[in-house]
C-alpha atoms as a PDB file:
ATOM      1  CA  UNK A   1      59.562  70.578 266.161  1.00  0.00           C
ATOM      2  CA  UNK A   2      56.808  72.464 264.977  1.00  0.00           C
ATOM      3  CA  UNK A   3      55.952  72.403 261.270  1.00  0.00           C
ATOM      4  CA  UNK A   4      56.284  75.581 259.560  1.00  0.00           C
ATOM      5  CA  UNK A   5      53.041  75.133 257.465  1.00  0.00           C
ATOM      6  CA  UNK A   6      49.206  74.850 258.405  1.00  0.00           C
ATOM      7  CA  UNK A   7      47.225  72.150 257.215  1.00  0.00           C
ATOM      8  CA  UNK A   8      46.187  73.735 254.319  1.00  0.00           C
ATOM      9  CA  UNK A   9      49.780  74.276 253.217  1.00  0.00           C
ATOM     10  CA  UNK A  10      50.195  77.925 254.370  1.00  0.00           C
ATOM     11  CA  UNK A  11      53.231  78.896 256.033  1.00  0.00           C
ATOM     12  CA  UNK A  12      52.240  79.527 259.479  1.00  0.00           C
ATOM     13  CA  UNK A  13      51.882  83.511 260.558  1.00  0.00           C
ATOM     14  CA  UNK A  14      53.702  84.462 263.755  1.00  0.00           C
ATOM     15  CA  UNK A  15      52.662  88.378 264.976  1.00  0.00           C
ATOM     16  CA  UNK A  16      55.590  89.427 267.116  1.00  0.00           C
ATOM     17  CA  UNK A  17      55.604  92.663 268.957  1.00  0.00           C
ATOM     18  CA  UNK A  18      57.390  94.760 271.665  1.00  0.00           C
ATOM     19  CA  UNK A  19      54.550  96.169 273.973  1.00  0.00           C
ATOM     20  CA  UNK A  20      55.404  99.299 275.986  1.00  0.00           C
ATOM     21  CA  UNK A  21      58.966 101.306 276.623  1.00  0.00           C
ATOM     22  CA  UNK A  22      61.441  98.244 276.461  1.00  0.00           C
ATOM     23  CA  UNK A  23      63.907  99.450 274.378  1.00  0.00           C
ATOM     24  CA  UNK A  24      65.298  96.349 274.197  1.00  0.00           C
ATOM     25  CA  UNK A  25      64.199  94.147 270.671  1.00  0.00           C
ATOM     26  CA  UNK A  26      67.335  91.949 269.470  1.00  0.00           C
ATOM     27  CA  UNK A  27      66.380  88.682 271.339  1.00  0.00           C
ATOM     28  CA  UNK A  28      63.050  89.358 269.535  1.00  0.00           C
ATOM     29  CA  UNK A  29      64.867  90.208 266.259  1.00  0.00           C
ATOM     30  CA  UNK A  30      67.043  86.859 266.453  1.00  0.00           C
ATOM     31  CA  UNK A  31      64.159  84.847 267.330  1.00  0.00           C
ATOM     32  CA  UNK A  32      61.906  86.373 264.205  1.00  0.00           C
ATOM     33  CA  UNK A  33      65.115  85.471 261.602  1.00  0.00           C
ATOM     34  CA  UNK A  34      65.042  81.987 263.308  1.00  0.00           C
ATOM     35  CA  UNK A  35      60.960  81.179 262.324  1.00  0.00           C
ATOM     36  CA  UNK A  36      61.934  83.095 258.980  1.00  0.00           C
ATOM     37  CA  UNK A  37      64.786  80.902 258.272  1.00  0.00           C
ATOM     38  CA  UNK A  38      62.437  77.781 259.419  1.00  0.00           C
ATOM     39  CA  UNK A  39      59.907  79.202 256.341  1.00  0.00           C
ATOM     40  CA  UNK A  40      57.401  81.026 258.602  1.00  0.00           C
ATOM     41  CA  UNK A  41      55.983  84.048 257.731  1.00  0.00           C
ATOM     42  CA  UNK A  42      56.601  86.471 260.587  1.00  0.00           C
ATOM     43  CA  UNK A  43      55.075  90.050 261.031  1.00  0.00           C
ATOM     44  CA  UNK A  44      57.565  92.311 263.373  1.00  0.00           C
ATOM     45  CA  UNK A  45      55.750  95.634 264.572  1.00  0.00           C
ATOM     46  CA  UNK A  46      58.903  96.626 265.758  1.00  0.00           C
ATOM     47  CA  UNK A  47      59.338  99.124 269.180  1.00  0.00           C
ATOM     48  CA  UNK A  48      57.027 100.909 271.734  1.00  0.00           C
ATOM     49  CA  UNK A  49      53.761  99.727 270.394  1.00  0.00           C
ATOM     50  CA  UNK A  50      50.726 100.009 272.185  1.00  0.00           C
ATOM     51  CA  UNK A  51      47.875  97.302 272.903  1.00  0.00           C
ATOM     52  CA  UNK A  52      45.530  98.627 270.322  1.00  0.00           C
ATOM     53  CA  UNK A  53      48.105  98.949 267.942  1.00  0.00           C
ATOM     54  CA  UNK A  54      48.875  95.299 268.083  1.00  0.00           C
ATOM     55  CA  UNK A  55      45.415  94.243 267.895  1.00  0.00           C
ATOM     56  CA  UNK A  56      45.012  96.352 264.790  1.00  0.00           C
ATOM     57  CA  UNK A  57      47.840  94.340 263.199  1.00  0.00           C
END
C-alpha cells in the first residue's frame, strides 16, 4: 500500500489525464475517487486533452 502523504506530510498529488480522442474516462473517474477516498489530492483534466496541455497542468 502506498501512503497517501509525502514525507513532509503533504498529501501526495496524482495528475490524471485522458490524452487524445478516447471518449472513454469512467475507469479513470473511478480510479481518481479511489486515491481521493485514500486522502490524495488528485488533479483530473478531464477529456481530449492535448500533450502540451497536460504539461501546462
Amino acid at each position: 500500500m502506498v501512503p497517501a502523504t509525502s514525507s513532509t506530510g503533504r498529501p501526495l498529488r496524482i495528475l490524471m489525464t485522458k490524452v487524445g480522442l478516447d471518449g472513454h474516462d469512467r475507469g479513470a473517474k473511478v480510479v481518481a475517487r479511489c486515491l481521493r477516498d485514500a486522502g490524495m489530492e488528485v488533479i483530473y483534466t478531464g477529456l481530449h486533452r492535448r500533450p502540451e496541455q497536460v504539461v501546462l497542468a
